[in-house]
C-alpha atoms as a PDB file:
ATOM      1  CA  UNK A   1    -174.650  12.843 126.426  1.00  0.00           C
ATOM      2  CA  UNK A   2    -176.546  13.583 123.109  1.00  0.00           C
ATOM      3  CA  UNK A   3    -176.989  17.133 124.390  1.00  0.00           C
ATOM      4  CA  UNK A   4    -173.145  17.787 124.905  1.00  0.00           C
ATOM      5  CA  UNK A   5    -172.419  16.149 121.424  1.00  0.00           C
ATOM      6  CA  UNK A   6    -174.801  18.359 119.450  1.00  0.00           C
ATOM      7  CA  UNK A   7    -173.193  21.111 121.753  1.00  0.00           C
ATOM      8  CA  UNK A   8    -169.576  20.203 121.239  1.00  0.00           C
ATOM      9  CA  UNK A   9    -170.571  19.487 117.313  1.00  0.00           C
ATOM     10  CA  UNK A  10    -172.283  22.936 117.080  1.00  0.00           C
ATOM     11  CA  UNK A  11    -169.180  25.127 118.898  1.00  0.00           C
ATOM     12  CA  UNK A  12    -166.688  23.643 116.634  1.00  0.00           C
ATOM     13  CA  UNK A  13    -169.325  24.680 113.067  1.00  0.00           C
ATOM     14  CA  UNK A  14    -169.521  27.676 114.823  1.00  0.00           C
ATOM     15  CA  UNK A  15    -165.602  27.857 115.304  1.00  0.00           C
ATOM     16  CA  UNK A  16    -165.006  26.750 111.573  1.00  0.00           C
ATOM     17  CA  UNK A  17    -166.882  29.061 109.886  1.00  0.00           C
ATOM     18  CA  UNK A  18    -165.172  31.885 111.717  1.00  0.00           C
ATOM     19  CA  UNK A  19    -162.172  30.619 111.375  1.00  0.00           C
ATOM     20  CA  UNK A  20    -159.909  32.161 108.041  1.00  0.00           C
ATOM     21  CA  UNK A  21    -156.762  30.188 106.262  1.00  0.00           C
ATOM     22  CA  UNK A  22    -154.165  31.998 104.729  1.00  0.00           C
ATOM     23  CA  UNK A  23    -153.315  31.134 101.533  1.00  0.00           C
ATOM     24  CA  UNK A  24    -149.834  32.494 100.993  1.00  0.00           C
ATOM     25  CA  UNK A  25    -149.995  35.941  99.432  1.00  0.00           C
ATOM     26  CA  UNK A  26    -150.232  36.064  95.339  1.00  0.00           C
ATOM     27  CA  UNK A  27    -149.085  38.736  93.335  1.00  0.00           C
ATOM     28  CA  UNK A  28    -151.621  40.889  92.047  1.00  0.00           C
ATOM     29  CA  UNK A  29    -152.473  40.055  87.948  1.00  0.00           C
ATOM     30  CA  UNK A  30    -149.977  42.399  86.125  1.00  0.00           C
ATOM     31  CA  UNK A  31    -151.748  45.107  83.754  1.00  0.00           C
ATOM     32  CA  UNK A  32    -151.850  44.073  80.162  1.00  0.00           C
ATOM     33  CA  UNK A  33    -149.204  45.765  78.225  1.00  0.00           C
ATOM     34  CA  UNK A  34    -149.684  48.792  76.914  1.00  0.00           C
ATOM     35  CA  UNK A  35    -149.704  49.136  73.071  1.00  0.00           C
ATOM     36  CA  UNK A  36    -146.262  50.744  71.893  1.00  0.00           C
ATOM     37  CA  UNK A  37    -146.634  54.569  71.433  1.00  0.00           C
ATOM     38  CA  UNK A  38    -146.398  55.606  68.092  1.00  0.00           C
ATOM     39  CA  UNK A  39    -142.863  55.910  66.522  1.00  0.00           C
ATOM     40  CA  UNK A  40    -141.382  59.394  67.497  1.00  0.00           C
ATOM     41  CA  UNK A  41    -140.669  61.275  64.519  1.00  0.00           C
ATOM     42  CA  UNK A  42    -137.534  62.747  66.121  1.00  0.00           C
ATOM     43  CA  UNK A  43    -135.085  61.947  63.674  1.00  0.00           C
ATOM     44  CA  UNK A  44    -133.182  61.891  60.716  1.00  0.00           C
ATOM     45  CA  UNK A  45    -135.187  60.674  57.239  1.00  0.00           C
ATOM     46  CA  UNK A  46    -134.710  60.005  53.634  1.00  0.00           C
ATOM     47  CA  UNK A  47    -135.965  59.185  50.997  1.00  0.00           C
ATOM     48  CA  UNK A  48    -137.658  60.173  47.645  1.00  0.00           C
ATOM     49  CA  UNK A  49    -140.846  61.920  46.223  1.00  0.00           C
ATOM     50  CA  UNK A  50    -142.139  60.746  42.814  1.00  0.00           C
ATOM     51  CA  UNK A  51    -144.499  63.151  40.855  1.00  0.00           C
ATOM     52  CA  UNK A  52    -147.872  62.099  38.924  1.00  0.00           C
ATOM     53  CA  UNK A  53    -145.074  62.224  35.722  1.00  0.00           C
ATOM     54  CA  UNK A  54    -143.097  60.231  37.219  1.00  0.00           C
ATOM     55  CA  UNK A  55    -140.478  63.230  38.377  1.00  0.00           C
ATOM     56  CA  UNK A  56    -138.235  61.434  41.200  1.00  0.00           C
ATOM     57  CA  UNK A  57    -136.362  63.523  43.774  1.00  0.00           C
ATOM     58  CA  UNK A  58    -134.386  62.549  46.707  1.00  0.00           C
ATOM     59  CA  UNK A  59    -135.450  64.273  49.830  1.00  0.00           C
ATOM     60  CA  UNK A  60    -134.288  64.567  53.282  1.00  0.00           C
ATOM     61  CA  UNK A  61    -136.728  65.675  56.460  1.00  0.00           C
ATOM     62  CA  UNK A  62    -134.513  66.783  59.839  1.00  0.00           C
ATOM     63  CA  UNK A  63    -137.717  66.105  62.396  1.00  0.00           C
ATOM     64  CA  UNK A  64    -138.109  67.203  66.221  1.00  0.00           C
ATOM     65  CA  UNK A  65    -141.422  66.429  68.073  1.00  0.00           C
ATOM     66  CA  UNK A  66    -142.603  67.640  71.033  1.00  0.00           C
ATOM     67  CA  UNK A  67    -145.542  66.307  72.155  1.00  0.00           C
ATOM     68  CA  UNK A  68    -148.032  66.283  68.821  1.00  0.00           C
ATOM     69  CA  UNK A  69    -145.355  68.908  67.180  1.00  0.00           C
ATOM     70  CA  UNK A  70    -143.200  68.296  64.998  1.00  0.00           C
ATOM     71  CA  UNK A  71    -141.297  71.097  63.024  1.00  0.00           C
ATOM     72  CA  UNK A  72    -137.958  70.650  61.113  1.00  0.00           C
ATOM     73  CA  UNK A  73    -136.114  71.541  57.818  1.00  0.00           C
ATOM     74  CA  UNK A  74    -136.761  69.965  54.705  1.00  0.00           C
ATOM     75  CA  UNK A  75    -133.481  69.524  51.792  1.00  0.00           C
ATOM     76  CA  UNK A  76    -134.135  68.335  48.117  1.00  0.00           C
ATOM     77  CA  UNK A  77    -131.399  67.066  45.963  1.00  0.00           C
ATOM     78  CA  UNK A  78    -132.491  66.216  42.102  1.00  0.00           C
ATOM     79  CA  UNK A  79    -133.355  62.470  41.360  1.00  0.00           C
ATOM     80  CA  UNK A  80    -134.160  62.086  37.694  1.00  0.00           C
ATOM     81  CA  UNK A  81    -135.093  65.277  37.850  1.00  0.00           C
ATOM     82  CA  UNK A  82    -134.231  68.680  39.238  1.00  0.00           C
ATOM     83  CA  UNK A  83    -135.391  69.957  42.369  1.00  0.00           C
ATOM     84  CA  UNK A  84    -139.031  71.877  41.669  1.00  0.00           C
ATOM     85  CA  UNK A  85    -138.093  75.396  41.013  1.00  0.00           C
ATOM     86  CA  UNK A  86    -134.758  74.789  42.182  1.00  0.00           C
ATOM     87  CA  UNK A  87    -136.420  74.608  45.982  1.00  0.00           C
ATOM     88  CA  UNK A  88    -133.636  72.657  47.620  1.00  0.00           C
ATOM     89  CA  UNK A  89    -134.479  73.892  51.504  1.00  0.00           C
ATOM     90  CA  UNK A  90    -137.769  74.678  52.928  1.00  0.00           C
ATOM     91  CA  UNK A  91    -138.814  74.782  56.725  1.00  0.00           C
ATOM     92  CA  UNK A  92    -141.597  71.955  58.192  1.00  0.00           C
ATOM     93  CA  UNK A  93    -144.154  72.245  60.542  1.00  0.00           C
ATOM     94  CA  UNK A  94    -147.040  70.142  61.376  1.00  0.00           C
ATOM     95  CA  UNK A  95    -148.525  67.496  63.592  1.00  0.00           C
ATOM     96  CA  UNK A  96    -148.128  64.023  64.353  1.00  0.00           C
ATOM     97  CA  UNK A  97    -151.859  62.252  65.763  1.00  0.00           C
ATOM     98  CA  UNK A  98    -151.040  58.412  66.522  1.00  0.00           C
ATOM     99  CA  UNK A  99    -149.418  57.060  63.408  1.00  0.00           C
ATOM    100  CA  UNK A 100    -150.729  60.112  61.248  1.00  0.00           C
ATOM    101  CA  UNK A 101    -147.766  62.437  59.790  1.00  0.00           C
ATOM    102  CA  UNK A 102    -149.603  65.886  58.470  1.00  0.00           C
ATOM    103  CA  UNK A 103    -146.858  68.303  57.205  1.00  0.00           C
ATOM    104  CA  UNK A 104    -146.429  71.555  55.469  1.00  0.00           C
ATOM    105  CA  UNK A 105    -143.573  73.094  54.012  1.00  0.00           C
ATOM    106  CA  UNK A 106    -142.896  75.974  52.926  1.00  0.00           C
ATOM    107  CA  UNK A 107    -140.066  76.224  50.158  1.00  0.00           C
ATOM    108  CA  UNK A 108    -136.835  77.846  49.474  1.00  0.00           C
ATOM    109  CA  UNK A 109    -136.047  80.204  47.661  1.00  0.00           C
ATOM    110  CA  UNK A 110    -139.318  80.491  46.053  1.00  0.00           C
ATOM    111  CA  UNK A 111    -141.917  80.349  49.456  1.00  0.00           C
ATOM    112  CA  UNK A 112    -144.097  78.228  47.726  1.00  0.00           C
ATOM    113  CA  UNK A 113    -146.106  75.757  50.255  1.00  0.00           C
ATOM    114  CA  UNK A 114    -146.235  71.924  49.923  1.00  0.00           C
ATOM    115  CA  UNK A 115    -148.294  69.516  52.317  1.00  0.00           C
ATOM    116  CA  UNK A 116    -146.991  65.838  53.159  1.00  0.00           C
ATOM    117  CA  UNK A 117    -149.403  63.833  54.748  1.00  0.00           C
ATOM    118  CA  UNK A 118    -148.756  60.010  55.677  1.00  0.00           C
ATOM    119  CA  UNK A 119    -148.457  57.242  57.794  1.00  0.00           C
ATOM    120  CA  UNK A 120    -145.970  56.604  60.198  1.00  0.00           C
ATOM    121  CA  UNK A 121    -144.940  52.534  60.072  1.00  0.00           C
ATOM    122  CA  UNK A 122    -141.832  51.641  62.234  1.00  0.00           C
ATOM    123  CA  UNK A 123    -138.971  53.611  60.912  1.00  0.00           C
ATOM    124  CA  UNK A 124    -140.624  54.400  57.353  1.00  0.00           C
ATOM    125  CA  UNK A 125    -143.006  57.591  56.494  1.00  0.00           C
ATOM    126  CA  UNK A 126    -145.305  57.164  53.559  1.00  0.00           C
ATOM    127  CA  UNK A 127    -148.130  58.458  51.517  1.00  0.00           C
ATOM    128  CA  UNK A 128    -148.719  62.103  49.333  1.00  0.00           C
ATOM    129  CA  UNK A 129    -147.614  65.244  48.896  1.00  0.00           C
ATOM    130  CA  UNK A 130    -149.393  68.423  46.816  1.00  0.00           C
ATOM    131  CA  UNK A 131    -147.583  71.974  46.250  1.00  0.00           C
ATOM    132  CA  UNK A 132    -149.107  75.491  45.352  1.00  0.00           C
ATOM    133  CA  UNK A 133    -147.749  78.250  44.140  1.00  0.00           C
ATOM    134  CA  UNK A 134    -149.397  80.960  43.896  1.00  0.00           C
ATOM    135  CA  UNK A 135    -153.052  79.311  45.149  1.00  0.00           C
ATOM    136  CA  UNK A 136    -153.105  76.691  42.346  1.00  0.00           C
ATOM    137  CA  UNK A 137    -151.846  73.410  42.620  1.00  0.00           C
ATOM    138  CA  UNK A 138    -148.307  72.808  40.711  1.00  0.00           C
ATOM    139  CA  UNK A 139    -147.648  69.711  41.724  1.00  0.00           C
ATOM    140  CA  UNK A 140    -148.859  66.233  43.299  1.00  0.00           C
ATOM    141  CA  UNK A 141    -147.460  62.551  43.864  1.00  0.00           C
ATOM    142  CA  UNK A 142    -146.114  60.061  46.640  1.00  0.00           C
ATOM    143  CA  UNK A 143    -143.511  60.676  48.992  1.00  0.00           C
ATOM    144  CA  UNK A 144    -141.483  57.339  50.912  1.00  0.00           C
ATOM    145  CA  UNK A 145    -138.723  58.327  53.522  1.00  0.00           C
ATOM    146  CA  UNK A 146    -137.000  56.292  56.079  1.00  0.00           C
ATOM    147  CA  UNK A 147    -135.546  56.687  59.517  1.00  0.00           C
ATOM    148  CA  UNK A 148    -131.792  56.651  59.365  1.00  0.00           C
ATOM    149  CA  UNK A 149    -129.763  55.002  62.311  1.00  0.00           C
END
């Protein structure tokens, strides 16, 4: 009888370690999120430039991107000050890498060049601006604008 025990003991190991349970079926882990893409820079923005003596204009940037793109049309309207050179329109082009904003424009009516680099944060552009004229510098400061809408 010992014989047929260890037998019947040894087919039913045998049959259990063969043997598979189903667990009912779990969702696979979902990817983390992804980190939000950089703001767009499609859009709308004002704001104001402030010189290194304290010269304050309001400005206004009319952005489209595509892809790392971005090219526009730039409009100045006097702050404490007037406009410099009377440029009140100018044309943008330029790139946007991540949350850097790189920017030149050139100026109206007098086709002088100025370049606006920054950082993109939410719905607000900041950082500095320098103009030549020329090849020399004529100007340098801060530049703030803001999405509107």
């Amino acid at each position: 009888m010992i014989g047929f025990r260890s037998a019947f003991a040894g087919a039913l190991m045998l049959l259990g370690a063969c043997a598979t349970v189903s667990e009912p079926s779990k969702p696979a882990p979902s990817a983390p999120p992804e980190q939000a893409a950089a703001t767009p820079a499609s859009g709308t923005w004002q704001g104001t430039t402030t010189s290194r003596g304290n010269e304050i204009r309001n400005i206004t940037l009319r952005i489209s991107q595509t892809g790392a793109e971005i090219t526009g049309d730039y409009g100045c309207v006097a702050g404490n000050t007037a406009c410099r050179n009377l440029n009140d329109s100018g044309t943008v082009s330029g790139k946007l890498t991540g949350n850097s904003f790189a920017v030149a424009i050139i100026m109206s009516p007098d086709n002088s060049r100025c370049y606006f680099t920054g950082t993109v944060v939410e719905s607000v552009i900041h950082g500095g601006y320098q103009c030549l004229a020329d090849g020399r510098f004529v100007e340098l400061g801060s530049w703030r604008v803001k999405r509107l809408g």
